[in-house]
Protein backbone atom coordinates (compact mmCIF):
# COMPACT_ATOMS: atom_id res chain seq x y z
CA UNK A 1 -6.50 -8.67 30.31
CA UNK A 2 -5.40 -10.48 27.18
CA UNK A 3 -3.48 -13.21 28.66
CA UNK A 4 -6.32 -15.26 29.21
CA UNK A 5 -8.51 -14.51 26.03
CA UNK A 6 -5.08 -15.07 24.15
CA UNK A 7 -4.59 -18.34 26.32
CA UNK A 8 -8.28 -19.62 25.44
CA UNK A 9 -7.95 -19.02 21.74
CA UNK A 10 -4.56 -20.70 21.22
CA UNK A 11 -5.69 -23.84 23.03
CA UNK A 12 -8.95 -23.73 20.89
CA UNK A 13 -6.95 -23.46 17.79
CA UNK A 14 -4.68 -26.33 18.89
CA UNK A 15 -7.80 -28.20 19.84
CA UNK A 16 -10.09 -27.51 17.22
CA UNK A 17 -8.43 -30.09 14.78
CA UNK A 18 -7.93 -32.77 17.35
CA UNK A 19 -11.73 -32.47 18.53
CA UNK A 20 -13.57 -31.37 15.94
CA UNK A 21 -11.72 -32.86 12.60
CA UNK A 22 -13.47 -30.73 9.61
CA UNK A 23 -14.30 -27.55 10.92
CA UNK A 24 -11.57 -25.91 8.91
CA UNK A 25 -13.71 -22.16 9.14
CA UNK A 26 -13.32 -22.55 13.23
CA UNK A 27 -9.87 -23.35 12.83
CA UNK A 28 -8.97 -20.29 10.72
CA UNK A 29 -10.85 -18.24 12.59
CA UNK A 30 -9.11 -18.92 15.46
CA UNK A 31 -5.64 -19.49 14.44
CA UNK A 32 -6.30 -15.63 12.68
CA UNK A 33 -7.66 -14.52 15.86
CA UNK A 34 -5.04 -15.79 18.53
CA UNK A 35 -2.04 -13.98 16.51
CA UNK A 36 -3.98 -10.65 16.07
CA UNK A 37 -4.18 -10.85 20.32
CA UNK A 38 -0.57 -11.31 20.19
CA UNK A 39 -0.63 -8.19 17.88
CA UNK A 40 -2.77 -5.95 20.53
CA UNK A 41 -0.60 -7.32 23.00
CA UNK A 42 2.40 -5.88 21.40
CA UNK A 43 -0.28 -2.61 20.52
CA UNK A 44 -0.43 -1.63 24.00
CA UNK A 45 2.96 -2.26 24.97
CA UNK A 46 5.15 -0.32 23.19
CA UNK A 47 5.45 3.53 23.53
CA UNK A 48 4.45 5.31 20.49
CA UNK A 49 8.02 6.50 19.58
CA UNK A 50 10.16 3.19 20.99
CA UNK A 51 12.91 1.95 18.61
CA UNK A 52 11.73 -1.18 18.29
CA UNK A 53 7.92 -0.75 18.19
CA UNK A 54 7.52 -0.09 14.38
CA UNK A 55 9.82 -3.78 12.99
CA UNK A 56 8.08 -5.44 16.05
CA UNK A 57 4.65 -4.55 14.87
CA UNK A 58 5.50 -5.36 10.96
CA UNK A 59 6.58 -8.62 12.23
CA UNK A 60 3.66 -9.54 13.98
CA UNK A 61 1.32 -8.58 11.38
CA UNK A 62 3.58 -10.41 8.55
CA UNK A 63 3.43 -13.42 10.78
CA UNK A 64 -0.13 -12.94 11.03
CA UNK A 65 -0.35 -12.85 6.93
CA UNK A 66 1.91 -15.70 6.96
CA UNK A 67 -0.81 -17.62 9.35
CA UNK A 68 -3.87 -16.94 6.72
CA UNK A 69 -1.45 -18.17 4.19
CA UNK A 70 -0.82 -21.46 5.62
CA UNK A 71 -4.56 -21.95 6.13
CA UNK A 72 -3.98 -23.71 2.82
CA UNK A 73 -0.65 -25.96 3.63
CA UNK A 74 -0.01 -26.61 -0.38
CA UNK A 75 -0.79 -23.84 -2.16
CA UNK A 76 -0.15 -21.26 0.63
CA UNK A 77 3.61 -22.70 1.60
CA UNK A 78 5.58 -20.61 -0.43
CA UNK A 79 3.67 -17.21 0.49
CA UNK A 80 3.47 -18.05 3.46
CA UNK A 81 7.28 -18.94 3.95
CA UNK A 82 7.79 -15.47 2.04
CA UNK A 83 5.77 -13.33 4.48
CA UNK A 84 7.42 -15.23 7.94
CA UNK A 85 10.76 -14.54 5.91
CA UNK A 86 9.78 -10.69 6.16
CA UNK A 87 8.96 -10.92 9.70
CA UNK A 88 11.95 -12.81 11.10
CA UNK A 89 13.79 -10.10 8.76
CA UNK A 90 11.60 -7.13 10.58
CA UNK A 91 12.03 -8.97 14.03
CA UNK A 92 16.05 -8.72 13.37
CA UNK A 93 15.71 -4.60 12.60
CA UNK A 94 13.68 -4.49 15.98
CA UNK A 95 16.03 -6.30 17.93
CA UNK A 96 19.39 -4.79 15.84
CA UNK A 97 17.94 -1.63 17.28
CA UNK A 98 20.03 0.06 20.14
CA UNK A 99 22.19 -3.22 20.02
CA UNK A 100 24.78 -3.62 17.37
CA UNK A 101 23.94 -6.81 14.42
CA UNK A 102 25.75 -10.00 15.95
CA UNK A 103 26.99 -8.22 19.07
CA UNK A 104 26.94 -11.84 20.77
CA UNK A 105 29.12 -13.52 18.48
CA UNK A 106 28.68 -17.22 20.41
CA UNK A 107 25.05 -16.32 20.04
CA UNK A 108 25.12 -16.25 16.21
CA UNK A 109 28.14 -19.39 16.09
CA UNK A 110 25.78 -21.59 18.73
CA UNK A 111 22.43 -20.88 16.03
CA UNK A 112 24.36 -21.29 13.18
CA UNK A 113 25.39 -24.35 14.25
CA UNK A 114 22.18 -25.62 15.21
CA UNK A 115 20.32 -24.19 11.37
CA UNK A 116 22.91 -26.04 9.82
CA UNK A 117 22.31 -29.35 12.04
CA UNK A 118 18.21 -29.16 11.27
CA UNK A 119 19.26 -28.67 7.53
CA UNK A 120 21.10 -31.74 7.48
CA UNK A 121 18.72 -34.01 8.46
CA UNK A 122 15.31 -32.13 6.40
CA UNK A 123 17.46 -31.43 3.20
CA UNK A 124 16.96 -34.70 1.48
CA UNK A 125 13.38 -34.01 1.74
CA UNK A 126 13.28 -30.95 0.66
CA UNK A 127 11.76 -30.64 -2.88
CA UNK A 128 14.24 -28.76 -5.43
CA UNK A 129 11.70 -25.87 -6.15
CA UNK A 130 11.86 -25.26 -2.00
CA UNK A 131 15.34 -26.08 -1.49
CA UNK A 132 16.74 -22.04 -2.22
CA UNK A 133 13.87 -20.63 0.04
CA UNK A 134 13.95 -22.78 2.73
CA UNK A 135 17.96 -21.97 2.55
CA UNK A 136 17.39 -18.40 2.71
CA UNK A 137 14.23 -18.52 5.59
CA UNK A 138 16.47 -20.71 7.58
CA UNK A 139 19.17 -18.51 7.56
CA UNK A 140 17.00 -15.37 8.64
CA UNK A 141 15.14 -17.27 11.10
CA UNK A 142 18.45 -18.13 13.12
CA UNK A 143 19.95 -14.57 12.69
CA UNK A 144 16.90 -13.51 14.13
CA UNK A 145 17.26 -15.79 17.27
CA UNK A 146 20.68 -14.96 17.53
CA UNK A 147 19.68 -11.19 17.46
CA UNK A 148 17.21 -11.93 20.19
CA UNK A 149 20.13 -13.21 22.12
CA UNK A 150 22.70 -10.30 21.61
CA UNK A 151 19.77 -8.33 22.84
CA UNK A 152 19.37 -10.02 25.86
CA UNK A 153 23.11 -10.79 26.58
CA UNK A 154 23.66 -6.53 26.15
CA UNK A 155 21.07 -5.75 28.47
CA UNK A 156 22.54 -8.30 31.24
CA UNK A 157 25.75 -6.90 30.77
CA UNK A 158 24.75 -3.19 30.99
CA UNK A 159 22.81 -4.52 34.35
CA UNK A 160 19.55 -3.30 33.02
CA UNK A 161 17.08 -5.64 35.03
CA UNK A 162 14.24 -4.37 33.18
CA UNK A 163 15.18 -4.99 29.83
CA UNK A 164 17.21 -7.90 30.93
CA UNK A 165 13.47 -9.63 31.89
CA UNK A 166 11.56 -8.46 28.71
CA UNK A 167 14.83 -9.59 26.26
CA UNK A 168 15.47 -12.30 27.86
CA UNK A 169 11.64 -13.78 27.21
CA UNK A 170 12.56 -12.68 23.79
CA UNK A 171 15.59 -14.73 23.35
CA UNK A 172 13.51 -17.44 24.80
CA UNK A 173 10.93 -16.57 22.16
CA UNK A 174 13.34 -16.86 19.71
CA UNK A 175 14.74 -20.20 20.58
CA UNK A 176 10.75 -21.34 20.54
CA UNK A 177 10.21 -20.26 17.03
CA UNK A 178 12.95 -22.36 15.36
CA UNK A 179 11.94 -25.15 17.79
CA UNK A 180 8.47 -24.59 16.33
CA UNK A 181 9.45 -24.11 12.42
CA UNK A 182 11.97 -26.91 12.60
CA UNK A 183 9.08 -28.92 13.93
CA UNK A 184 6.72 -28.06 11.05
CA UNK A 185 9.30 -28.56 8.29
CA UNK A 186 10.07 -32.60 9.93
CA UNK A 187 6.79 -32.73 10.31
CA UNK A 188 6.65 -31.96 6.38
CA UNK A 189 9.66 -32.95 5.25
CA UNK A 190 11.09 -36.04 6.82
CA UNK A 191 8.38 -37.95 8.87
CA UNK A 192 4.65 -37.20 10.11
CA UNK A 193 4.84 -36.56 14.14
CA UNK A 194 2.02 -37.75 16.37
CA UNK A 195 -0.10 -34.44 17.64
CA UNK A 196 1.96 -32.77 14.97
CA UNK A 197 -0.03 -29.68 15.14
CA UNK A 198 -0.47 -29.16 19.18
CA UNK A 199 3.43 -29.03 19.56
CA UNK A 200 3.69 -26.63 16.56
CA UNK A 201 1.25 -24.20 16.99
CA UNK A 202 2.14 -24.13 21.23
CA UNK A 203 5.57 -23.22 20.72
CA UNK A 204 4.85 -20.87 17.55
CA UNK A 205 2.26 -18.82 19.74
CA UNK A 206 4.22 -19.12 23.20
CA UNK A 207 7.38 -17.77 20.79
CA UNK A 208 5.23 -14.78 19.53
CA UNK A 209 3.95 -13.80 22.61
CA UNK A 210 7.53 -13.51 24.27
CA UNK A 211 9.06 -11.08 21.47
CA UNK A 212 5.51 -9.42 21.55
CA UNK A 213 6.66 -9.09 25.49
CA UNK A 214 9.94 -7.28 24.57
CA UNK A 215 8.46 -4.02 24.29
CA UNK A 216 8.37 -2.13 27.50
CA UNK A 217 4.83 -0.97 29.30
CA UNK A 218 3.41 1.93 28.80
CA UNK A 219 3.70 4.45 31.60
């Protein structure tokens, strides 16, 4: 099972700063390793020839070059915003997929809504260099939880109870990752939060491993 080996790493990870302060080679070992479990999660999931098993997979493993980027929070922020750019763009091909791009109009109106509400309160912060790429990764970050949405709010509506359960952990996945990236970029841009790194990295992994979980089982 990799539930609980994914479970163990992530709360190492988390921990691994807050216990053992220094060990930066521990930490990126297992902040590498926890994502690439969320990548054999999605591995044995998805049927060889699924629709959405292809963008899924690029995103993980863009997410996961995005992690080894931000190993290095200064020099690594702009590559690594780049590469999570990618995969929120791959996630939104996976979930546009079999479900037409902003078929949940309230979906995309609610998260645009909410993008432009975190941008308000980060932008003064926000060095000029950053200020065009945080623009654009904000933007594809909530299209891609909107996506997630439309997904999910097709599949109810078609009454597919199946799909209904795996999208609608995506959507929730979704939801978790701007929770988590709007976290990092207060945390970066506005004012230091206390454990700053535990609610990050918990709602970051919990997010991947629910849009890993959109793929169906193998039969």
């Amino acid at each position: 099972m990799l539930l609980p080996a994914y479970l163990l790493s992530a709360a190492l990870a988390i921990a691994c700063p807050l216990l053992w302060p220094g060990q930066w080679a521990a930490f990126a070992l297992l902040k590498t390793l926890t994502t690439a479990i969320v990548i054999a999660h999605a591995w044995r999931r998805g049927p060889p020839r699924h629709h959405m098993r292809a963008p899924l997979l690029a995103g993980l493993v863009l997410s996961l070059a995005g992690d080894v980027a931000l190993l290095w929070p200064q020099q690594g922020f702009l590559p690594g915003l780049i590469a999570f750019l990618l995969a929120h763009l791959a996630y939104l091909v996976a979930f546009a997929r079999g479900v037409r791009l902003a078929a949940w109009p309230l979906a995309f109106a609610g998260y645009a809504l909410l993008a432009a509400a975190v941008l308000s309160v980060l932008w003064p912060g926000v060095p000029a260099p950053l200020q065009w790429p945080v623009l654009a990764y904000v933007t594809c970050l909530a299209a891609m939880a909107a996506q997630t949405a439309s997904a999910w709010h097709a599949a109810r509506m078609r009454g597919d109870l199946d799909a209904r359960r795996r999208l609608g952990g995506a959507a929730l996945g979704g939801l978790l990752f701007l929770t988590s990236d709007a976290l990092l970029a207060f945390n970066r841009f506005h004012t230091p939060l206390p454990l700053a790194g535990l609610w990050i990295l918990s709602t970051y992994w919990a997010a991947q491993w629910l849009i890993a979980g959109a793929l169906p089982r193998q039969r």
